[in-house]
N, C-alpha and C. Protein backbone atom coordinates (compact mmCIF):
# COMPACT_ATOMS: atom_id res chain seq x y z
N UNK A 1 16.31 75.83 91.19
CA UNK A 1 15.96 77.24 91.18
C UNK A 1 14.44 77.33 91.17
N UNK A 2 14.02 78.54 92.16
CA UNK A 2 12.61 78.67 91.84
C UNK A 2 12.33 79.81 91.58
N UNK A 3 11.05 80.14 91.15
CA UNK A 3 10.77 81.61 90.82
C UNK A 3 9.60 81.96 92.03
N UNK A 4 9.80 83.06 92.30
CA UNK A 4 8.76 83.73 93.00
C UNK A 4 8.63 82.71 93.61
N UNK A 5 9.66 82.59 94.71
CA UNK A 5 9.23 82.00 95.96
C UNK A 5 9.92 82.64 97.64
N UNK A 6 9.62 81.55 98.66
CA UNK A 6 10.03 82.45 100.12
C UNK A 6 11.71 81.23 100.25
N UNK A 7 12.74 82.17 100.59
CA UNK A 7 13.53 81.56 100.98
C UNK A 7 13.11 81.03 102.42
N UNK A 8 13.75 80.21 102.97
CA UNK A 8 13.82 79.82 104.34
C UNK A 8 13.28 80.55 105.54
N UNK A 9 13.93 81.60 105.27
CA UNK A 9 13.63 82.71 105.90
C UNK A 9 12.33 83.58 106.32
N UNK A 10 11.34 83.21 104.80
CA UNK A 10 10.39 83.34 104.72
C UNK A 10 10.11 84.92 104.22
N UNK A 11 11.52 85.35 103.73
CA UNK A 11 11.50 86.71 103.07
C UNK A 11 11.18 85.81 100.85
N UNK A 12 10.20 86.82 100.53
CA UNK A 12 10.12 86.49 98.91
C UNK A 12 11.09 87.34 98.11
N UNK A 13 11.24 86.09 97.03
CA UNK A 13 12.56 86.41 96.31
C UNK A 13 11.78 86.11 95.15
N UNK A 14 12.28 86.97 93.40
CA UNK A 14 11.62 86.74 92.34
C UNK A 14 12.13 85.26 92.06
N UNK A 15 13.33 85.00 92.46
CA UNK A 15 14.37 83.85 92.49
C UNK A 15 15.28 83.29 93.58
N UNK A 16 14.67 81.96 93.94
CA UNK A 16 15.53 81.42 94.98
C UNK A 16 16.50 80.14 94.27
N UNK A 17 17.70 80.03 94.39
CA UNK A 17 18.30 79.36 93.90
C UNK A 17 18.94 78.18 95.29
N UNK A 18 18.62 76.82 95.13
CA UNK A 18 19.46 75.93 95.94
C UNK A 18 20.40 75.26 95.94
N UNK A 19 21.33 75.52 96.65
CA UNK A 19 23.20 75.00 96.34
C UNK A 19 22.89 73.50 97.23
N UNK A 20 23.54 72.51 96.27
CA UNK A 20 23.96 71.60 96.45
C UNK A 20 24.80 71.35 98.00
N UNK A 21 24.70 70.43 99.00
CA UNK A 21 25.50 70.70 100.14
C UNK A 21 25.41 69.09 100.66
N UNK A 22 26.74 68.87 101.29
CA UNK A 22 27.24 67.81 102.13
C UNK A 22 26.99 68.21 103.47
N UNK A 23 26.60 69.21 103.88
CA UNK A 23 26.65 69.28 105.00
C UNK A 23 25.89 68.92 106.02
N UNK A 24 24.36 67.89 106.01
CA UNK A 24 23.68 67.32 106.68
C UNK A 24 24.38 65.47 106.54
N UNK A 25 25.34 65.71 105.78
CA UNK A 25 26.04 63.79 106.06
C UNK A 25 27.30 64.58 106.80
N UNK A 26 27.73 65.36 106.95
CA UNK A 26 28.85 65.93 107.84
C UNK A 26 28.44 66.45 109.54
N UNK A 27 27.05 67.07 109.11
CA UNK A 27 26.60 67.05 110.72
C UNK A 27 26.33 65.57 111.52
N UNK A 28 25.57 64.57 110.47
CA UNK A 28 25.25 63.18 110.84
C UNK A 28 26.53 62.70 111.21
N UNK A 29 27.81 62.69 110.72
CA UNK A 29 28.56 62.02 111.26
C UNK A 29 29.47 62.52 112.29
N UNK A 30 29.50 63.98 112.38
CA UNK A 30 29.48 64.51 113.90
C UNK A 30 28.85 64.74 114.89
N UNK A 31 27.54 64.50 115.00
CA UNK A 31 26.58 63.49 115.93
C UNK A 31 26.90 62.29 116.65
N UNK A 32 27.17 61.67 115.08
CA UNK A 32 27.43 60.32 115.62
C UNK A 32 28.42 60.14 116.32
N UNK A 33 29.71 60.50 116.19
CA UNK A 33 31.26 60.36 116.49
C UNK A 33 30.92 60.99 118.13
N UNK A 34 30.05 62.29 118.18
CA UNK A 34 30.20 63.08 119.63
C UNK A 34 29.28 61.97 120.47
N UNK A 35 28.34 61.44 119.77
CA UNK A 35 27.24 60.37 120.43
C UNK A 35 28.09 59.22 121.24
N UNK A 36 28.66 58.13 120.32
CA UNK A 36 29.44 57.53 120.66
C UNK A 36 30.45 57.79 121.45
N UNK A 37 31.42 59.23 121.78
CA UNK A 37 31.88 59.11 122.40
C UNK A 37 31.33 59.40 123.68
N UNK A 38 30.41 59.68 123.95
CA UNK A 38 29.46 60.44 125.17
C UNK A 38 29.26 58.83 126.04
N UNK A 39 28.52 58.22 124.63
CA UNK A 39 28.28 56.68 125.81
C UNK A 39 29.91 56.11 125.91
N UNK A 40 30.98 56.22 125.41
CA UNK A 40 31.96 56.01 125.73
C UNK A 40 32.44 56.11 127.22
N UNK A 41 32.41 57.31 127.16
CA UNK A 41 32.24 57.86 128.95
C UNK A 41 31.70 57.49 129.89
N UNK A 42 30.14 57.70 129.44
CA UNK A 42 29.54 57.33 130.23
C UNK A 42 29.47 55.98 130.52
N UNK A 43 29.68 55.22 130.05
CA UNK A 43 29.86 53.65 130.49
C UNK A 43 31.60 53.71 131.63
N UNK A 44 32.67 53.69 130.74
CA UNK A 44 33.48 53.71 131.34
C UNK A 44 33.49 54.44 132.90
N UNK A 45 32.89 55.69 132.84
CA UNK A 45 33.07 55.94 134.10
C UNK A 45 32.00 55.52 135.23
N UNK A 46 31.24 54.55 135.04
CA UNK A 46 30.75 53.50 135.25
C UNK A 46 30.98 52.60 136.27
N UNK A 47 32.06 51.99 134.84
CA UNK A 47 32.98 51.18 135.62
C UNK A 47 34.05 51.38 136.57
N UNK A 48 34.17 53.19 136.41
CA UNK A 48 36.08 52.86 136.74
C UNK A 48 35.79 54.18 138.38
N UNK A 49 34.96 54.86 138.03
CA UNK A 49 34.64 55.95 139.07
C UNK A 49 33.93 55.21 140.63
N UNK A 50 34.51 55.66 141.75
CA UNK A 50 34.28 54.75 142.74
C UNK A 50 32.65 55.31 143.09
N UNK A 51 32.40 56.43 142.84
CA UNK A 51 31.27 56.76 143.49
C UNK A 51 30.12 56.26 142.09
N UNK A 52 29.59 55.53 141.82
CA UNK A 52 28.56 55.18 140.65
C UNK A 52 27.99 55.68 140.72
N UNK A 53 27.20 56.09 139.33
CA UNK A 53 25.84 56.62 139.11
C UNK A 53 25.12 55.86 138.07
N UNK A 54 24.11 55.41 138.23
CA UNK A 54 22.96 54.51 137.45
C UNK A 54 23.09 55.99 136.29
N UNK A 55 23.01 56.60 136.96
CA UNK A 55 22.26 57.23 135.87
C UNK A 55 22.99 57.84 134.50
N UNK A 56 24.50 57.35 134.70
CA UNK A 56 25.71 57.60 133.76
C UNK A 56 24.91 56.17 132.45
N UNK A 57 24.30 55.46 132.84
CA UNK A 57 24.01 53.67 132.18
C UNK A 57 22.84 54.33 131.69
N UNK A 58 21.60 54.86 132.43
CA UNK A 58 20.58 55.41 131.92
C UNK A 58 20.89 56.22 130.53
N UNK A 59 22.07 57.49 130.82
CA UNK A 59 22.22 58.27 129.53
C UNK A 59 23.10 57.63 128.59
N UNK A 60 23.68 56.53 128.60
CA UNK A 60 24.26 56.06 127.72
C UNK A 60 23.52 55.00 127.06
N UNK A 61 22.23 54.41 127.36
CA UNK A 61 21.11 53.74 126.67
C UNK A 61 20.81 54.54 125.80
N UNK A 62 20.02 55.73 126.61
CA UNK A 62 19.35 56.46 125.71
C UNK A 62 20.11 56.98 125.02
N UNK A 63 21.06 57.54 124.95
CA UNK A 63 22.25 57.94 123.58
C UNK A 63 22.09 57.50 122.85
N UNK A 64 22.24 56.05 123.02
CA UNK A 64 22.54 54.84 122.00
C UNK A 64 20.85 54.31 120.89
N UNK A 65 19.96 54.86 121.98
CA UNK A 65 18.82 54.32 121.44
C UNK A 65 18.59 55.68 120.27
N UNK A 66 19.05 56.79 120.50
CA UNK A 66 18.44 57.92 119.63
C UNK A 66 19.82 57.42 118.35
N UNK A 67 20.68 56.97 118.66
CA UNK A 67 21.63 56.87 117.51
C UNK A 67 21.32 55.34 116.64
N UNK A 68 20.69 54.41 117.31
CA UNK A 68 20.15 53.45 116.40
C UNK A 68 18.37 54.24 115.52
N UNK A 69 17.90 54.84 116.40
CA UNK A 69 16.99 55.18 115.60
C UNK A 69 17.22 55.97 114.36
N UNK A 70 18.32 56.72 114.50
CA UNK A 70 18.90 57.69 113.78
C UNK A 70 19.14 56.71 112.49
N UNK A 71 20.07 55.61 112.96
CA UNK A 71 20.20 54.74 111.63
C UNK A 71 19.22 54.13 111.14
N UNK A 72 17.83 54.07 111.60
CA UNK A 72 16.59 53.38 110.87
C UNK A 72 16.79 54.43 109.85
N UNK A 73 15.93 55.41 110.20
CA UNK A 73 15.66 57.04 109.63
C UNK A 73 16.52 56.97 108.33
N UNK A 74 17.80 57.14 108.58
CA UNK A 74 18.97 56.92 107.19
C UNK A 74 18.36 55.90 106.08
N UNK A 75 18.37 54.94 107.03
CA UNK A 75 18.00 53.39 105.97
C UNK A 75 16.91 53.71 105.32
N UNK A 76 15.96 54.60 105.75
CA UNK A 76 14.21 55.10 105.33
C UNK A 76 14.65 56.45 104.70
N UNK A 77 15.60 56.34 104.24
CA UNK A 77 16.02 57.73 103.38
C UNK A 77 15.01 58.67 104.11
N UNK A 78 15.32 58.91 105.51
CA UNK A 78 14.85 60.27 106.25
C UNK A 78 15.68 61.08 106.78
N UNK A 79 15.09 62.20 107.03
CA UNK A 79 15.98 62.76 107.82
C UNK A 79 16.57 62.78 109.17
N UNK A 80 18.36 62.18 109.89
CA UNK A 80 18.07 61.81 110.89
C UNK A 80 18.55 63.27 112.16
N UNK A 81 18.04 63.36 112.58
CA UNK A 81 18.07 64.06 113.81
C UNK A 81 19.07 64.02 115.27
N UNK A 82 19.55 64.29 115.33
CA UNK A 82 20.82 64.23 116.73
C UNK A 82 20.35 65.11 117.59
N UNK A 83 19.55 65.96 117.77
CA UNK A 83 19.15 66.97 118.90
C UNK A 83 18.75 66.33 119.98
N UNK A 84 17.67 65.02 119.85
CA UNK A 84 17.69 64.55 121.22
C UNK A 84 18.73 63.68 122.14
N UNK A 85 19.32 62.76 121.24
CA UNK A 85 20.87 62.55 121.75
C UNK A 85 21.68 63.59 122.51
N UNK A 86 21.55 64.96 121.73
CA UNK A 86 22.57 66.17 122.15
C UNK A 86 21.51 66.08 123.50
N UNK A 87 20.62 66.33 124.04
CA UNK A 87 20.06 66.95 124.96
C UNK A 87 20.70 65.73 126.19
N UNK A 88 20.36 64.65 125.82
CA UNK A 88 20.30 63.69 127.08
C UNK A 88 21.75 63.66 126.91
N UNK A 89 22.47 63.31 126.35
CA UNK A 89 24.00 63.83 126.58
C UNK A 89 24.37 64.46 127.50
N UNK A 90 23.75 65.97 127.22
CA UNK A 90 23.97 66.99 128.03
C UNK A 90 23.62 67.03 129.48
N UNK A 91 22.92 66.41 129.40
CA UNK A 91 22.19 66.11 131.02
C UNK A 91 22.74 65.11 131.91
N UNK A 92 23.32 64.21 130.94
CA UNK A 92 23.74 63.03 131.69
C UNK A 92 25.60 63.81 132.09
N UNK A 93 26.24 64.61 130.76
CA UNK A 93 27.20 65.22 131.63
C UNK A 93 27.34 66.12 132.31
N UNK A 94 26.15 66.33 133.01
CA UNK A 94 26.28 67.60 134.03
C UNK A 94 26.41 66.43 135.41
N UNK A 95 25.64 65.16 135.45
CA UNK A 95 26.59 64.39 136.28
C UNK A 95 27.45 63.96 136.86
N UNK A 96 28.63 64.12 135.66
CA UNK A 96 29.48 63.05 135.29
C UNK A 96 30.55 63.80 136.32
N UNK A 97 31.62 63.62 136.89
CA UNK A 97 32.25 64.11 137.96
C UNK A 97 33.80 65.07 136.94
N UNK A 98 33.72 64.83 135.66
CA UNK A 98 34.49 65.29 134.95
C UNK A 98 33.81 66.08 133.70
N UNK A 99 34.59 66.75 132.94
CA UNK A 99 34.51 67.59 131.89
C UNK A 99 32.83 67.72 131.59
N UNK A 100 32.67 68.37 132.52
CA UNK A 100 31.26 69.26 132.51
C UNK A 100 30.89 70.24 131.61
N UNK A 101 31.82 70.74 130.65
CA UNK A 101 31.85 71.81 129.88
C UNK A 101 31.42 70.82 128.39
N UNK A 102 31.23 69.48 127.98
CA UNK A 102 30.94 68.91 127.30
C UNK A 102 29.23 68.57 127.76
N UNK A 103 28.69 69.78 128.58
CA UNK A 103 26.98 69.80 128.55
C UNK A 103 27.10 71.01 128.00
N UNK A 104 27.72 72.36 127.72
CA UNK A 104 27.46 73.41 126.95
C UNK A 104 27.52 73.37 125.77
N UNK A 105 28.75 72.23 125.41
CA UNK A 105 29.36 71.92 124.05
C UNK A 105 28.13 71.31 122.90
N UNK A 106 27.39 70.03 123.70
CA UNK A 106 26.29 69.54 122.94
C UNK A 106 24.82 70.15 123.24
N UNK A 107 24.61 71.13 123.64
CA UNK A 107 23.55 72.35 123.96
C UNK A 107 23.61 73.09 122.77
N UNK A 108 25.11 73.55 122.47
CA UNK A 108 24.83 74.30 121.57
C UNK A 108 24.96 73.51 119.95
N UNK A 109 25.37 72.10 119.93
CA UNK A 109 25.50 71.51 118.69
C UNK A 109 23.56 71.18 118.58
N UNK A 110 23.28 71.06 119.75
CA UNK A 110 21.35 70.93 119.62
C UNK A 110 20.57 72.24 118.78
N UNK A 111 21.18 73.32 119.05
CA UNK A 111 20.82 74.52 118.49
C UNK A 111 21.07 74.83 117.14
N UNK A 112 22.39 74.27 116.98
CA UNK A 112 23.08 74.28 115.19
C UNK A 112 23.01 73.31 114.50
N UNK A 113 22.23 72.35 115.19
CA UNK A 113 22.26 71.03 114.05
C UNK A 113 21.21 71.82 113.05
N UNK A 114 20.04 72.31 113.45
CA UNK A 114 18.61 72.77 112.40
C UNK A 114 19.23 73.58 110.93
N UNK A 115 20.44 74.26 111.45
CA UNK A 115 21.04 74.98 110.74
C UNK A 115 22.17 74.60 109.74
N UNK A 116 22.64 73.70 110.34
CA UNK A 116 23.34 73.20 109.31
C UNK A 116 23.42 72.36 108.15
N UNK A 117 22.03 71.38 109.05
CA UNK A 117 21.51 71.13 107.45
C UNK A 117 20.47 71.56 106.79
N UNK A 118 19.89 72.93 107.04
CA UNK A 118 19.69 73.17 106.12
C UNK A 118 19.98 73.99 104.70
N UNK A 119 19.31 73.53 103.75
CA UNK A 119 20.22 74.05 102.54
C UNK A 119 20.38 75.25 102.14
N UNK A 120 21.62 75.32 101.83
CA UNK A 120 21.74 76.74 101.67
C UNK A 120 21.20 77.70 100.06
N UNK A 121 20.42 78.35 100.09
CA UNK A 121 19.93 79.30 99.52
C UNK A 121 19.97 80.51 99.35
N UNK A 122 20.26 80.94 98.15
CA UNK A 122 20.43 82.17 97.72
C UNK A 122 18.91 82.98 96.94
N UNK A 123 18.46 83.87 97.45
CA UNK A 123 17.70 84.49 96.94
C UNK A 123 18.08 85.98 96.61
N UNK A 124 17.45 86.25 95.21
CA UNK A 124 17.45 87.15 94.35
C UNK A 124 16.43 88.35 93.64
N UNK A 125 16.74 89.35 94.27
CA UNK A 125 15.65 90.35 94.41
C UNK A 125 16.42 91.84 93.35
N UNK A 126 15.60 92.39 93.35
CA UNK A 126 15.61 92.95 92.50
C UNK A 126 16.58 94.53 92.98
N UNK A 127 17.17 94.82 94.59
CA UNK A 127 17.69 95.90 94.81
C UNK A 127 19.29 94.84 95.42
N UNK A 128 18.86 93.48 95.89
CA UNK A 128 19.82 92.40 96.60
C UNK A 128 20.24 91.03 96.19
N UNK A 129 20.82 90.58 96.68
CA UNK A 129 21.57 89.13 96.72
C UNK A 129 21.62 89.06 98.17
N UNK A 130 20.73 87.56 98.87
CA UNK A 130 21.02 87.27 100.08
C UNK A 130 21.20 86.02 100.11
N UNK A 131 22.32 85.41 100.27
CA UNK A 131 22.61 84.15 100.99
C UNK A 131 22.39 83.56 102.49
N UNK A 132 21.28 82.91 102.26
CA UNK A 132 21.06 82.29 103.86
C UNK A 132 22.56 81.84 104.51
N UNK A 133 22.39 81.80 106.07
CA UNK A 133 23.71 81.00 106.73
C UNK A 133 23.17 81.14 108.10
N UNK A 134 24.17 80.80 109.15
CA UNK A 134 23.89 81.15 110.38
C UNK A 134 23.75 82.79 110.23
N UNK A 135 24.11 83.55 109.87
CA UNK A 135 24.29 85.31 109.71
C UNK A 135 24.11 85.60 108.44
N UNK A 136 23.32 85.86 107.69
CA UNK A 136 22.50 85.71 106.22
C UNK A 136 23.78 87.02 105.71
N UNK A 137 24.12 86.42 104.31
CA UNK A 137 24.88 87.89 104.08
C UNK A 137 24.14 88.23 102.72
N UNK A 138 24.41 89.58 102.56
CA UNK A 138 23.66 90.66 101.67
C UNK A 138 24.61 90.82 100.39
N UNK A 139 24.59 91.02 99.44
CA UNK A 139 25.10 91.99 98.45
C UNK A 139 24.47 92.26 97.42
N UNK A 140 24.80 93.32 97.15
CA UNK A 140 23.90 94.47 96.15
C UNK A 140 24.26 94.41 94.76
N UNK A 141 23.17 94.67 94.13
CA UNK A 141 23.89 94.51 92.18
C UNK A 141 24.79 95.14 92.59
N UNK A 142 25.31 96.34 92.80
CA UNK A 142 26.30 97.17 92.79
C UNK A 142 27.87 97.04 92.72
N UNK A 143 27.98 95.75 93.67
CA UNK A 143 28.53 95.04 94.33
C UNK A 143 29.79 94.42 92.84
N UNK A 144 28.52 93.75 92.12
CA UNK A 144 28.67 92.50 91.04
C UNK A 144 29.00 93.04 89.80
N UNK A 145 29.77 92.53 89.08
CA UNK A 145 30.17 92.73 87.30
C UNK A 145 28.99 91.42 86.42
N UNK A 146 29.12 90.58 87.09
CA UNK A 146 28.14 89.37 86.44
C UNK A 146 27.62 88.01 87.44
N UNK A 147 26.73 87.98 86.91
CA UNK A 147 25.94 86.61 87.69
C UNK A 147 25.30 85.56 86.93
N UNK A 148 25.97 84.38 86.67
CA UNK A 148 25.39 83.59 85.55
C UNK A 148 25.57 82.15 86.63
N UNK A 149 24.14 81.03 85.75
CA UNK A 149 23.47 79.98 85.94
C UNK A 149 23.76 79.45 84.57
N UNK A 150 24.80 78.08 84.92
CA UNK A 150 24.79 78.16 83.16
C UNK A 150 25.47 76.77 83.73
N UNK A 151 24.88 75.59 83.20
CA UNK A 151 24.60 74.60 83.59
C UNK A 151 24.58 73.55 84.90
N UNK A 152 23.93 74.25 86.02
CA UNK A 152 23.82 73.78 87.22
C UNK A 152 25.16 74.54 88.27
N UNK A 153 25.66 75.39 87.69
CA UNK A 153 27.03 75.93 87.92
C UNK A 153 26.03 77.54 88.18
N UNK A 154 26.55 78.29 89.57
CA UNK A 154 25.77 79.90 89.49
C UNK A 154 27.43 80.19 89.71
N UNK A 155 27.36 81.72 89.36
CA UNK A 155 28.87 82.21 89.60
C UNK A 155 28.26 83.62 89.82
N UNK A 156 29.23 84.16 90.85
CA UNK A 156 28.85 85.48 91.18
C UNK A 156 29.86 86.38 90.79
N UNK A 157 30.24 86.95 90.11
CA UNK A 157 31.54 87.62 89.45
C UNK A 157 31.27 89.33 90.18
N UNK A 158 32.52 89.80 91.71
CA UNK A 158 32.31 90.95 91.97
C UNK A 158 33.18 91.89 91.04
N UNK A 159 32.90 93.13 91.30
CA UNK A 159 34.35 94.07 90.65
C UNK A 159 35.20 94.00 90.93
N UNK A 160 35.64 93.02 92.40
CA UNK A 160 37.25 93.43 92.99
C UNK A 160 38.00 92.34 92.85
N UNK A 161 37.22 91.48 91.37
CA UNK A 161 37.96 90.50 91.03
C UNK A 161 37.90 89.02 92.14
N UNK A 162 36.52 89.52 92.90
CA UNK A 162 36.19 88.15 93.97
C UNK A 162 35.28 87.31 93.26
N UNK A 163 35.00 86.55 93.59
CA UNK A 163 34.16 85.44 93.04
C UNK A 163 33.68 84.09 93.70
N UNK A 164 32.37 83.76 93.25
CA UNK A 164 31.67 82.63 94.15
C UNK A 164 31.36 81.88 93.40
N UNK A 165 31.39 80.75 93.49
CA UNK A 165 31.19 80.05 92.13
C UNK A 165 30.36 78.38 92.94
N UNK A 166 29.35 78.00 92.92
CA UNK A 166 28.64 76.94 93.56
C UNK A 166 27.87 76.20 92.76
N UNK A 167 27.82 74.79 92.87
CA UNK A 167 26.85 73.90 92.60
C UNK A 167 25.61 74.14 92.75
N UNK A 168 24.60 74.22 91.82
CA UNK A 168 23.33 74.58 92.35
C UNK A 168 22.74 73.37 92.14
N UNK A 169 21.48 73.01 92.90
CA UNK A 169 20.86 71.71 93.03
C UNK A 169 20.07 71.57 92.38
N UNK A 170 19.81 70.13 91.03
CA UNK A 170 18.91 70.10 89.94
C UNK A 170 17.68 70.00 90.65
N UNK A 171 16.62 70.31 90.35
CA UNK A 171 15.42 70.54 91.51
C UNK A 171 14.55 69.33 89.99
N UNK A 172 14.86 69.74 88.68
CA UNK A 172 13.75 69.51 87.50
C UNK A 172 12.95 70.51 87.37
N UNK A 173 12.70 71.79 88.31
CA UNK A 173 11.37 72.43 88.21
C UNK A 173 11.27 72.89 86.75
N UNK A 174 10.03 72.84 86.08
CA UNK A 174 9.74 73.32 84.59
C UNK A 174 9.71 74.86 84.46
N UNK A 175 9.31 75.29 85.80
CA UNK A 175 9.44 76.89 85.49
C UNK A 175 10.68 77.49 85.87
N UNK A 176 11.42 76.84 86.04
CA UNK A 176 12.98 77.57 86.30
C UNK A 176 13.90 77.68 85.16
N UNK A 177 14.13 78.44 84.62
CA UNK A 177 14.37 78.59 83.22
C UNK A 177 15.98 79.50 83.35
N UNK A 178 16.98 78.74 83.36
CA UNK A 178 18.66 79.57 82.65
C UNK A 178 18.59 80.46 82.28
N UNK A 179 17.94 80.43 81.29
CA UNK A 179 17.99 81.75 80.04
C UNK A 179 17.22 83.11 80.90
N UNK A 180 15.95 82.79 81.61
CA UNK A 180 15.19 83.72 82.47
C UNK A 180 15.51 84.41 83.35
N UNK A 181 16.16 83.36 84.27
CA UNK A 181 17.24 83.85 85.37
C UNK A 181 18.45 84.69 84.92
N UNK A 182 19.10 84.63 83.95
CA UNK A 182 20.53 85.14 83.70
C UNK A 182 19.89 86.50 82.98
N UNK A 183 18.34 86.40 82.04
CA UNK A 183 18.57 88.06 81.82
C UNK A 183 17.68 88.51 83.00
N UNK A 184 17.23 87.98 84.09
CA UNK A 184 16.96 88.84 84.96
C UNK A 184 18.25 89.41 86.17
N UNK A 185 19.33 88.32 85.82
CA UNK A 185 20.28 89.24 86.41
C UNK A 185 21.31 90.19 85.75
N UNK A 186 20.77 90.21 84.13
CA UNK A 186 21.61 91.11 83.58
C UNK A 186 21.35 92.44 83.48
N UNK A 187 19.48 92.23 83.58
CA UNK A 187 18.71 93.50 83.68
C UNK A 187 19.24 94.22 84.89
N UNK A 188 19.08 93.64 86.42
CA UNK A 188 19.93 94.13 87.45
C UNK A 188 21.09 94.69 87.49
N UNK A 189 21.95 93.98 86.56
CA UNK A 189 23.23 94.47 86.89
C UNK A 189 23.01 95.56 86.07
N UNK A 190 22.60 95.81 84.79
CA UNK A 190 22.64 97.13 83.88
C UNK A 190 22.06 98.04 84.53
N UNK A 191 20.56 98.02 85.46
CA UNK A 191 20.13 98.93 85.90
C UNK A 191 21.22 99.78 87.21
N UNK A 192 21.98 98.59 87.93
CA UNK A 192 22.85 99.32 89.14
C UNK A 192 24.03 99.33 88.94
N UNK A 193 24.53 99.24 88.05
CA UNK A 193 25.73 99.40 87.59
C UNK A 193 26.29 101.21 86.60
């Protein structure tokens, strides 16, 4: 949790809170799986298609070379990247004499990889509640009966008996304070409620 900072977005929040997420080892390994199968193809049809194209061998190097680099990056506890894989993928199956619709498919996984891993954040303002996503969603104290941070655990308690309940990510920061956060969302809720 931070105080007075910019979510992602680059909108300021008195409080941004960061949820815990699997979802950059879930994009990595659907990279990888779509990677591999791309040079799959492209090799095989290689071999087996009468009219050849070098250049099916060309995009299946380079596939392969952005997916070993990918595994340095991991090993260097970095962050690894699949967008350029997705691109030459894409290019190499607009070649390919079959399923051409697998160059729109990894076009647009190039566009959503940025997004998916990054983490998801909730920021907390003083009229809202916005959760980043691909389509950021909104809700209003109004909305809420309670909102508590109470040991790495946030819970969003609405009136209609809905509820969100997420891992938030230990950051250590010294100025992020439980106790601070929870009466600044109690002050909220008393004021719009």
């Amino acid at each position: 949790m931070s105080i007075d900072t910019q979510n992602s977005s680059g909108e300021v929040f008195p409080y941004v809170v960061i949820l815990k997420s699997d979802n950059a080892r879930y994009a990595n390994l659907t990279g990888l799986f779509v990677s591999l199968i791309s040079i799959f193809f492209f090799v095989l049809s290689y071999f087996i298609v009468p009219d050849r194209n070098i250049a099916w061998l060309i995009g299946a190097a380079a596939v392969a070379s952005v997916i070993v680099w990918n595994l340095v990056q991991q090993k260097r506890q970095k962050k690894a990247w699949f967008k350029p894989g997705f691109i030459l993928a894409a290019i190499t199956w607009v070649s390919m004499p079959y399923l051409h619709w697998m160059a729109i498919l990894l076009v647009a996984m190039f566009f959503l990889e940025h997004q998916a891993k990054r983490p998801q954040e909730i920021g907390f303002s003083e009229d809202r509640i916005v959760i980043n996503s691909l389509f950021n969603k909104i809700y209003y104290w109004q909305d809420l009966s309670n909102v508590v941070l109470k040991d790495n655990l946030l819970t969003l308690d609405f009136h209609n008996n809905h509820f969100i309940q997420k891992e938030v990510l230990d950051d250590d920061d010294p100025e992020a304070d439980e106790d601070e956060f929870n009466e600044f969302c109690r002050v909220q809720l008393a004021r719009n409620n």
